[in-house]
Protein backbone atom coordinates (compact mmCIF):
# COMPACT_ATOMS: atom_id res chain seq x y z
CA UNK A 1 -18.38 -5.61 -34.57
CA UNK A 2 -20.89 -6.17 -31.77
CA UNK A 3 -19.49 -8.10 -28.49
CA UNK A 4 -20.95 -8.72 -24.98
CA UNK A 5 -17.22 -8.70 -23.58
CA UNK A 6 -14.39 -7.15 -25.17
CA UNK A 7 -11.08 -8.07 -22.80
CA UNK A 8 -8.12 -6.06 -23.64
CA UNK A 9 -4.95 -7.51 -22.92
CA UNK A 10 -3.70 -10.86 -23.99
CA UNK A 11 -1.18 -12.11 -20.62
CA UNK A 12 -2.22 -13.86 -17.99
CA UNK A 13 -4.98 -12.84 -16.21
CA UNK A 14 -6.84 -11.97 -19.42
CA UNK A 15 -6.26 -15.06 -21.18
CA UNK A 16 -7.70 -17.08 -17.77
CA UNK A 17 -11.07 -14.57 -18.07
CA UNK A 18 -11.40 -15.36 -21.76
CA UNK A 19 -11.13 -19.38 -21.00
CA UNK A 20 -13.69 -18.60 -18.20
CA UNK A 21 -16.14 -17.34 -20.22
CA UNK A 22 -16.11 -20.35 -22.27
CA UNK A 23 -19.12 -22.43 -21.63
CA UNK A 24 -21.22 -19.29 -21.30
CA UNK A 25 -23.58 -17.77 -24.02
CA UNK A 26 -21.52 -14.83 -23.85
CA UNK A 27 -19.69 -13.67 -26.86
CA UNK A 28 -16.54 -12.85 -26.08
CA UNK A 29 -13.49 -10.50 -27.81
CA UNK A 30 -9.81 -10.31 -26.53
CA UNK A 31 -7.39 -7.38 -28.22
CA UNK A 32 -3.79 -8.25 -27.67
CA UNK A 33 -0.92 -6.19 -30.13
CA UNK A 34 1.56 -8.93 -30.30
CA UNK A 35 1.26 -13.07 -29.62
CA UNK A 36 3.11 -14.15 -27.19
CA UNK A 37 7.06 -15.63 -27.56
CA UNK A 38 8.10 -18.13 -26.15
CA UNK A 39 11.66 -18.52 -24.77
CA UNK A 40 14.45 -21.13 -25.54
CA UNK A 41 15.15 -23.01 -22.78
CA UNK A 42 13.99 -21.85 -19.14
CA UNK A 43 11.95 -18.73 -18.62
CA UNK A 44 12.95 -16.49 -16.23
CA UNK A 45 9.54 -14.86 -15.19
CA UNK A 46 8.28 -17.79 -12.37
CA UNK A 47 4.92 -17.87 -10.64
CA UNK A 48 4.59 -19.62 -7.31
CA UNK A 49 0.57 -20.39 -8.33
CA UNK A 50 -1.49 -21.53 -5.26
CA UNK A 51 -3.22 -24.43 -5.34
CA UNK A 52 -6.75 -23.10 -5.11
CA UNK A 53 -5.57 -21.52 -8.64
CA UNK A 54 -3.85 -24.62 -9.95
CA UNK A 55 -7.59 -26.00 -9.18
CA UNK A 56 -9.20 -23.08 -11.30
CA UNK A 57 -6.20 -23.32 -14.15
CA UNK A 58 -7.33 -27.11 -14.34
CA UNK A 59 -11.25 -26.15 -14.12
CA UNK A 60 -10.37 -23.67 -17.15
CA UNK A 61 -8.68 -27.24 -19.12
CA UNK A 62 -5.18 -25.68 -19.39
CA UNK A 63 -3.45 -27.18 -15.97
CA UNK A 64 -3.58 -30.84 -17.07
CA UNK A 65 -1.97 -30.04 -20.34
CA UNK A 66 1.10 -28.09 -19.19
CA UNK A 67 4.48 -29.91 -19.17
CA UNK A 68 4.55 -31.66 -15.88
CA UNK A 69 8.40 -31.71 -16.20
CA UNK A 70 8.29 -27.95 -15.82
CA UNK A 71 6.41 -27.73 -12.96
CA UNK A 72 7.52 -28.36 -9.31
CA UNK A 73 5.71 -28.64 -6.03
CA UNK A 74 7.05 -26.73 -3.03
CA UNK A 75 6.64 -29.04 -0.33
CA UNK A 76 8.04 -27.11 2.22
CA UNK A 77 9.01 -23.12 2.96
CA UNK A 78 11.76 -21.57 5.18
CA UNK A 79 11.60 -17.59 6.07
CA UNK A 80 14.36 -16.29 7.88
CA UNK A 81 14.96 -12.93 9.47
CA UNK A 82 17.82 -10.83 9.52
CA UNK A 83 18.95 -11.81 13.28
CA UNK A 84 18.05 -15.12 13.57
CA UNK A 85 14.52 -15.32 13.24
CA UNK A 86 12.30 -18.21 11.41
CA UNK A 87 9.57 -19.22 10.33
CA UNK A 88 9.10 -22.98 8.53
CA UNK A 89 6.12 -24.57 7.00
CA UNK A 90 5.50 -27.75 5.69
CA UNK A 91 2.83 -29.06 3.47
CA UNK A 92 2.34 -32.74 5.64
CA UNK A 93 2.21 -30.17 8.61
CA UNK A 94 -0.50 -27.98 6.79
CA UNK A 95 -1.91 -31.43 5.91
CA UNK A 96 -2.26 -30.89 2.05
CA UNK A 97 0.11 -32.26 -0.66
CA UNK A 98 1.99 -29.21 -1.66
CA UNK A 99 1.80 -25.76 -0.60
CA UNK A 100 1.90 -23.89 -4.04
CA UNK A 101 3.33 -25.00 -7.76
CA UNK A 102 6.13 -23.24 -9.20
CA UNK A 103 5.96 -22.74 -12.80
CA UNK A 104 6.87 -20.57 -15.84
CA UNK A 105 4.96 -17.62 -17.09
CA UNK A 106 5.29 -19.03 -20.79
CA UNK A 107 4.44 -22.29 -19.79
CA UNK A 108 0.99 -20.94 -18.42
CA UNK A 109 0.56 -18.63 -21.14
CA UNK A 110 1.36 -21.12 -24.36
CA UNK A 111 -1.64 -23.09 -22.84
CA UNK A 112 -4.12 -20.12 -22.26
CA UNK A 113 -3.07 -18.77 -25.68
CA UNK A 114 -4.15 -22.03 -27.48
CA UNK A 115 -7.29 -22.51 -25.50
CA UNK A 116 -8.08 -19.23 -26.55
CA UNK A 117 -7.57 -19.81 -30.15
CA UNK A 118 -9.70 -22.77 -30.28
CA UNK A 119 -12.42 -21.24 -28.17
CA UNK A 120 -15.90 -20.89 -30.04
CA UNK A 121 -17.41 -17.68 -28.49
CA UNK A 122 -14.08 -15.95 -28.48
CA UNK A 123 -12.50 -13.49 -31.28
CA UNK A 124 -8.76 -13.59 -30.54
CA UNK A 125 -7.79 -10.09 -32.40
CA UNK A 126 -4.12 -9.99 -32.68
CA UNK A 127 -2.35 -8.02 -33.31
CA UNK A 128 -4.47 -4.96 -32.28
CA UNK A 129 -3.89 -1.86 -30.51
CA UNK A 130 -6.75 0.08 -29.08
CA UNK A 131 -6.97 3.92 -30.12
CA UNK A 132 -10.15 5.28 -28.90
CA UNK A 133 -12.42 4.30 -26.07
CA UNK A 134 -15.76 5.51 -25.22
CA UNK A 135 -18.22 4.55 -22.29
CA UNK A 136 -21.74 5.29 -23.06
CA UNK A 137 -24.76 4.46 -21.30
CA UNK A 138 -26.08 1.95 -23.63
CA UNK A 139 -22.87 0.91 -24.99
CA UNK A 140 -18.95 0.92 -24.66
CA UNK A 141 -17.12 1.70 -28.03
CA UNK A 142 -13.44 0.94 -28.75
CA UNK A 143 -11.76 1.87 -31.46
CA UNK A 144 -8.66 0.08 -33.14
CA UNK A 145 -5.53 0.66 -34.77
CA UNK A 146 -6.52 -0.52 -38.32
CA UNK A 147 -9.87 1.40 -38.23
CA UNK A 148 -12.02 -1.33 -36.97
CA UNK A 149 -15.00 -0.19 -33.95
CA UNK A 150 -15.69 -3.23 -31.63
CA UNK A 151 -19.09 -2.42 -29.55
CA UNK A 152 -19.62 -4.07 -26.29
CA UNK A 153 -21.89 -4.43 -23.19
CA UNK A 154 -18.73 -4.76 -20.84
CA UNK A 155 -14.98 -3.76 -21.68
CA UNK A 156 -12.41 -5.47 -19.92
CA UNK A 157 -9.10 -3.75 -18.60
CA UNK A 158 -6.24 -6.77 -18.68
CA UNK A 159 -3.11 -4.62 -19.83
CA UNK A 160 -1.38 -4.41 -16.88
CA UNK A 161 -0.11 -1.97 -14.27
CA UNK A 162 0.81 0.93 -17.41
CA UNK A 163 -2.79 0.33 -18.55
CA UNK A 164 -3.62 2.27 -21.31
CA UNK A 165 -7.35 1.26 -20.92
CA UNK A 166 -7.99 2.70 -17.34
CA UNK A 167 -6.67 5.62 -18.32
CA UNK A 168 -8.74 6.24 -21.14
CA UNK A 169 -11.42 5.42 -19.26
CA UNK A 170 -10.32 8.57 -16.68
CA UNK A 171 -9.45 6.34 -13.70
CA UNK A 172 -6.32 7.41 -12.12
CA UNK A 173 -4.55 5.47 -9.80
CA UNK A 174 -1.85 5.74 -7.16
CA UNK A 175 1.52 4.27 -7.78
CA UNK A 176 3.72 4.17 -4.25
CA UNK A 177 7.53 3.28 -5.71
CA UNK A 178 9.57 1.03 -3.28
CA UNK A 179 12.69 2.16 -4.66
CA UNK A 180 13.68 -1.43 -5.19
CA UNK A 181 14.88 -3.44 -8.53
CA UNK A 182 13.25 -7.33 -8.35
CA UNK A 183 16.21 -9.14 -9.26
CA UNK A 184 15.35 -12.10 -11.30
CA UNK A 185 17.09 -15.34 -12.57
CA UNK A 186 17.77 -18.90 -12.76
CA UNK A 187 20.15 -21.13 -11.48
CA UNK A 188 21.12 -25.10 -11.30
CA UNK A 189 22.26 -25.71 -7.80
CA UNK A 190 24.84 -28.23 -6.17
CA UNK A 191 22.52 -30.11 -3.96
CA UNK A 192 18.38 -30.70 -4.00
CA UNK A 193 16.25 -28.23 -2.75
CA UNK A 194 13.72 -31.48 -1.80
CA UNK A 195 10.97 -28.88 -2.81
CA UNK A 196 12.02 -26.11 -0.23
CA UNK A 197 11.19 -22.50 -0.87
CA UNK A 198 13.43 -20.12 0.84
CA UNK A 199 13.27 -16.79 1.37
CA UNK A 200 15.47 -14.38 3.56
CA UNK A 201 14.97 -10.75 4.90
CA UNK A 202 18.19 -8.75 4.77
CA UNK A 203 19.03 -5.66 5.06
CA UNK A 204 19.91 -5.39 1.83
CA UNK A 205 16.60 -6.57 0.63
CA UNK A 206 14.44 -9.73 0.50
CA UNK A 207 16.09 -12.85 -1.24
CA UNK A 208 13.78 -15.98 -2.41
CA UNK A 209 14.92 -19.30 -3.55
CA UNK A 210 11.80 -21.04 -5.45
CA UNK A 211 12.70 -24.90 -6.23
CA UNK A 212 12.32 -25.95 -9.95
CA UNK A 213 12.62 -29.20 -11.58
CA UNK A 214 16.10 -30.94 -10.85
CA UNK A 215 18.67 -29.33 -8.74
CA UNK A 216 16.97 -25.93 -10.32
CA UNK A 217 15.73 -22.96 -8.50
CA UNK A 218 14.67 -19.14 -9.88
CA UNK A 219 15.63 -16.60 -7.86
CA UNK A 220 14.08 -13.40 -6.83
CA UNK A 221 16.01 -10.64 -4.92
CA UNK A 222 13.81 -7.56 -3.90
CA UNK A 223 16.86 -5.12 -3.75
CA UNK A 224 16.97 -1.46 -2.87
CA UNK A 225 17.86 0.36 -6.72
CA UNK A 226 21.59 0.89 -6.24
CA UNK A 227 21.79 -2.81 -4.90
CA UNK A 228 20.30 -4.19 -7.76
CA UNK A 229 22.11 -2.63 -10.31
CA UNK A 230 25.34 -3.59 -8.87
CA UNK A 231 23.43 -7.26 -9.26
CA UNK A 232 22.90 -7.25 -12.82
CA UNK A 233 26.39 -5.58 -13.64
CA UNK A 234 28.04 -8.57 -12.15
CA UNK A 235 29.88 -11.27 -14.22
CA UNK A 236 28.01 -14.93 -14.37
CA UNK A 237 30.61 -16.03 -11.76
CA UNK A 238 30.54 -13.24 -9.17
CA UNK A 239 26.47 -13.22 -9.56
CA UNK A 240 26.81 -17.04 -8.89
CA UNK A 241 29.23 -16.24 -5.54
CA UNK A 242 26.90 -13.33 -4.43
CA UNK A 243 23.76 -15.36 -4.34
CA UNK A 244 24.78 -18.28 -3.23
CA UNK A 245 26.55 -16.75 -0.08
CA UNK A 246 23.39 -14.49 0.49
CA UNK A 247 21.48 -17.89 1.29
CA UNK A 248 24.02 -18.94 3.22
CA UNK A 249 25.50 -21.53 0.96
CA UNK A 250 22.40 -23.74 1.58
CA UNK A 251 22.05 -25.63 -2.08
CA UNK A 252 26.16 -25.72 -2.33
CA UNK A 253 27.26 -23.75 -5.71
CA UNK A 254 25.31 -22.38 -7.99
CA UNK A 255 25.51 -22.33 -11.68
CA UNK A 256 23.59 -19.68 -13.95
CA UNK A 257 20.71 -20.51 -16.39
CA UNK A 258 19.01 -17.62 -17.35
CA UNK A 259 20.90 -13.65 -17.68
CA UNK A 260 19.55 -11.62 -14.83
CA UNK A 261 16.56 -9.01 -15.51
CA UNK A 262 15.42 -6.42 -13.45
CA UNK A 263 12.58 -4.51 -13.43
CA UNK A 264 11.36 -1.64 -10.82
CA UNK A 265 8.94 -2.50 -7.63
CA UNK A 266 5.89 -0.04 -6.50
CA UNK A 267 2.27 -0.59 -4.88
CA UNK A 268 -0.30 0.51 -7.36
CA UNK A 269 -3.86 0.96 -5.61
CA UNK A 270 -6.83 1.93 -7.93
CA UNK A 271 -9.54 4.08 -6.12
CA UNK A 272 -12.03 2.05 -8.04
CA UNK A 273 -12.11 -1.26 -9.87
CA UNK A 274 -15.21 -1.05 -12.02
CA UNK A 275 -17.28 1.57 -13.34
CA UNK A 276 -20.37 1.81 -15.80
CA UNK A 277 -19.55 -0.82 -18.88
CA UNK A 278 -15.76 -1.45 -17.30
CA UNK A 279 -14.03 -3.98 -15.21
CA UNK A 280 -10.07 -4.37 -14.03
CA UNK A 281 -8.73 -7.30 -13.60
CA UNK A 282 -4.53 -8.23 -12.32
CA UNK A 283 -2.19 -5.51 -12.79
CA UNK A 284 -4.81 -3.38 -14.51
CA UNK A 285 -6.23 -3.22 -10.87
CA UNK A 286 -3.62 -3.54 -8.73
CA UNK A 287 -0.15 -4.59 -7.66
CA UNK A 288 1.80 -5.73 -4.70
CA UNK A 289 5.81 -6.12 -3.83
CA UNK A 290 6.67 -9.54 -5.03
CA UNK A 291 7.57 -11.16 -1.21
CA UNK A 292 3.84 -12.73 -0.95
CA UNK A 293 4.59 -14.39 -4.43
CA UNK A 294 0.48 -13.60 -4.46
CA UNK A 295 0.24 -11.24 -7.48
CA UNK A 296 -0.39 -13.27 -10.46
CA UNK A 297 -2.59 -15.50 -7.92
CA UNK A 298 -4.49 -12.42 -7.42
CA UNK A 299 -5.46 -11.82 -10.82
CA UNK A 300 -6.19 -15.29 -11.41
CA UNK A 301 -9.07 -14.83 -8.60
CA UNK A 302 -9.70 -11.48 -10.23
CA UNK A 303 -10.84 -13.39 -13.73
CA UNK A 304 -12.58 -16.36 -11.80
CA UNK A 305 -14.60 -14.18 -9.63
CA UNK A 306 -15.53 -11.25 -12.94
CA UNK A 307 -16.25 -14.74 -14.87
CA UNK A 308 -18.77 -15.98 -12.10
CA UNK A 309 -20.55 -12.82 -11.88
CA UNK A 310 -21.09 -12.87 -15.25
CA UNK A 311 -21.85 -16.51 -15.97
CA UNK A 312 -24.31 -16.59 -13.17
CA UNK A 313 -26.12 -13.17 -14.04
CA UNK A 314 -29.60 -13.30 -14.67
CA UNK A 315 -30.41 -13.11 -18.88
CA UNK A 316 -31.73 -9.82 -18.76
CA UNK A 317 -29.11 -7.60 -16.96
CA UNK A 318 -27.08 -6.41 -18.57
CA UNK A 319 -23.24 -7.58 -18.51
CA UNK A 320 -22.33 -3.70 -18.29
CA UNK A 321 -24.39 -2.54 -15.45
CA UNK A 322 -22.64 -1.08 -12.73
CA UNK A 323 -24.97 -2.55 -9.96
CA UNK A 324 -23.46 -5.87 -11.22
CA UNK A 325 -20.38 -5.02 -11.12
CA UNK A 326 -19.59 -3.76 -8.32
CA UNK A 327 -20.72 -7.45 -6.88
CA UNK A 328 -17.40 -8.39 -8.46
CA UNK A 329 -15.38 -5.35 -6.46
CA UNK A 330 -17.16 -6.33 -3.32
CA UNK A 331 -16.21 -10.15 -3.98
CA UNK A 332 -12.56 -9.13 -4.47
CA UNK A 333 -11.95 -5.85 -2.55
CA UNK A 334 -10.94 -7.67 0.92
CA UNK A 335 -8.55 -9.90 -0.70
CA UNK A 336 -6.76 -7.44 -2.09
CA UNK A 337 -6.99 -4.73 0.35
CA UNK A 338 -5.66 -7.28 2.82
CA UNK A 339 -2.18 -8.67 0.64
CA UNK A 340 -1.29 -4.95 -0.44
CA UNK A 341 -1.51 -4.16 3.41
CA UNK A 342 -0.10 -7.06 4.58
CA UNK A 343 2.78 -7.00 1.99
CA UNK A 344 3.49 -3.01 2.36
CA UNK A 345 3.63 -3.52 5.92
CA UNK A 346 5.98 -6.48 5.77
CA UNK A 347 8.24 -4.69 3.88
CA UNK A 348 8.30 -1.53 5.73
CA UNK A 349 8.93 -3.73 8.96
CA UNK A 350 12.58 -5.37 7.68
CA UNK A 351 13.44 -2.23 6.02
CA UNK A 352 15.34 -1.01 9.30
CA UNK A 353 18.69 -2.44 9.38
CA UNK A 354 19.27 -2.55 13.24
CA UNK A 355 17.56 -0.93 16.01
CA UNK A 356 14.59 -2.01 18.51
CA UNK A 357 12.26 -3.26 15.49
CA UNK A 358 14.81 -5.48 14.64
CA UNK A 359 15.12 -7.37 17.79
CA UNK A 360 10.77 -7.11 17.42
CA UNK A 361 10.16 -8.37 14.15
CA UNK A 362 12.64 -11.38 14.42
CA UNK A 363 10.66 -12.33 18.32
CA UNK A 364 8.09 -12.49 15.50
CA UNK A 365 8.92 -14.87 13.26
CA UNK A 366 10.40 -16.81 16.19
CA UNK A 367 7.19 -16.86 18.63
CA UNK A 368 4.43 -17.72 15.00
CA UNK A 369 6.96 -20.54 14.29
CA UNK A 370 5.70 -22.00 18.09
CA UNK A 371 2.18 -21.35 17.40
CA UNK A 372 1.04 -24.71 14.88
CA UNK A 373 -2.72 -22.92 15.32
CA UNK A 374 -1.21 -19.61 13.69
CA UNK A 375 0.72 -21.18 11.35
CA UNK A 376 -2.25 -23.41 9.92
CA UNK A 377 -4.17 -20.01 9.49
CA UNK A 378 -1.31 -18.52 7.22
CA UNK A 379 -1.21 -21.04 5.65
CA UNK A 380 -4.72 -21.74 4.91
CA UNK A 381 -5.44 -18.43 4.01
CA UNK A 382 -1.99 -18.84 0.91
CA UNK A 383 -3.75 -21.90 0.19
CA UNK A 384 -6.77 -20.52 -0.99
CA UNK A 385 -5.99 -17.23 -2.45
């Protein structure tokens, strides 16, 4: 089976290249090993999706189509430090409608996973499992599970940070664990969260409140190991208790949704994101800790930017050529470079519990929240990424 693109991996950032790839003259596989479920009720894996990618979700035909009852606008952001510092933003003060969209990861992922099956160019195999995987100079090779040889100009690594595809093709990367669980869940609140995303540095981790639909918000709390276990091992009540007095009681009681899940934090940095006949794209590429809220956002841009250079080459070059390529790393390598830095840094800074750099960091967050002019450029820069 002959293909210009074979993409391997069926979540998120995959699915978006596939839909990219659309319109083009491309042809186009995508090897996933199981479809997708979908979860009763609300899903407890949340994206805060920028708006520049809400523009390329509805570009790809999939934003307009998601339930609009699921998805909530965050109008407005607090960030406070762990001795009084702050730092607010507003969308009317950023002068744009809404600062980001908070939505589910199935809600995104039902839609990409039916564009995909109606797309023309595209061969959705699922379930598949790659075996073998060869990079040759005129060709890339990958072999299957049930025997099957798929040939391509261009393979596409889109299974995540454990990728089995980078490593076959003898890239090794760097994994720096934070020692942290990210504790995750839902809750319906007391009072309205009037589209406010909060988010607190403690010293016993960083809390965020992300509004939902309703009096609904999902919480993550970036929690050092021990801290998070004691999380999940809590009773619905005492969870309820803990996080509500961790925000300071600001949306009154809480009632839980969804069980907690937790799942282990670490910076992943790949020396290289492409080489001869191979591209990686979100988690396959990299990873930051979850306080920017940038990573799926990041692999979003990944797929729109490998989709451009692509769609755009010239008909004779080859979709596999390295030279092209690494246009695609250059386009994204400052992005990326620049959140994993900022984000590692940022957490490193409120790790401290007390001391001088605590006294520092919250003068921080106190002096940007004076600044409008500094403020516009955080924000500007969140809005597009």
């Amino acid at each position: 089976m002959d293909f210009d693109v074979v993409i391997v991996g069926g979540g998120l950032a995959g699915l978006a290249l596939a839909a990219a790839l659309r319109r083009s003259a491309l042809s186009v596989a995508l090897v996933e090993g199981k479809a997708p479920g979908f979860p009763e009720g609300w899903d407890s894996r949340v994206y805060a999706i920028s708006p520049a990618n809400a523009r390329f979700l509805d570009a790809l035909g999939a934003w307009r189509h998601m339930d609009a009852t699921r998805m909530e606008p965050v109008r407005a952001m607090e960030i406070h430090g762990d001795a009084g510092g702050r730092l607010d933003f507003t969308a009317y003060g950023s002068g744009v409608s809404e600062l980001a969209w908070i939505l589910e990861s199935s809600l995104m992922q039902r839609e990409l996973w039916e564009t995909a099956k109606r797309q023309g160019n595209l061969s959705l195999l699922c379930p598949a499992r790659p075996q073998t995987l060869a990079l040759e100079p005129d060709a890339a090779r990958l072999t299957l599970d049930d025997g099957r040889t798929l040939v391509a100009r261009l393979i596409v690594a889109a299974d995540g940070a454990e990728s089995w595809t980078r490593s076959a093709a003898g890239i090794d990367v760097r994994f720096d664990p934070y020692d942290q669980l990210g504790v995750v869940a839902n809750f319906a609140t007391e009072l309205p969260h009037r589209g406010t995303a909060f988010q607190w540095f403690r010293d016993d981790g960083v809390l965020a409140w992300l509004p939902l639909p309703g009096n609904r918000i999902s919480m993550v709390w970036s929690a050092p190991e021990e801290r998070g276990r004691e999380l999940l091992a809590l009773d619905p009540a005492a969870l309820c208790a803990r996080v509500a007095a961790a925000g300071g009681g600001r949306l009154g009681a809480l009632q839980l949704m969804t069980a907690p899940a937790g799942f282990p934090l670490r910076l992943m940095r790949a020396p290289r994101s492409v080489a001869p006949r191979l591209a990686l794209i979100g988690d396959a590429a990299h990873t930051i800790h979850p306080l920017s809220g940038h990573g799926i956002n990041l692999g979003f841009q990944d797929a729109r930017v490998l989709a451009s250079v692509l769609c755009d080459k010239p008909a004779h070059v080859d979709c596999g050529d390295l030279a092209l390529l690494r246009g695609y790393e250059r386009a994204r390598k400052e992005e990326i470079v620049t959140l994993q830095t900022v984000t590692d840094s940022l957490h490193d800074l409120f790790g401290p519990a007390s001391g001088p750099l605590a006294k520092l960091r919250n003068i921080g967050l106190n002096l940007t929240n004076t600044l409008p002019v500094v403020k516009n450029l955080l924000v500007r820069y969140a809005l597009a990424s």
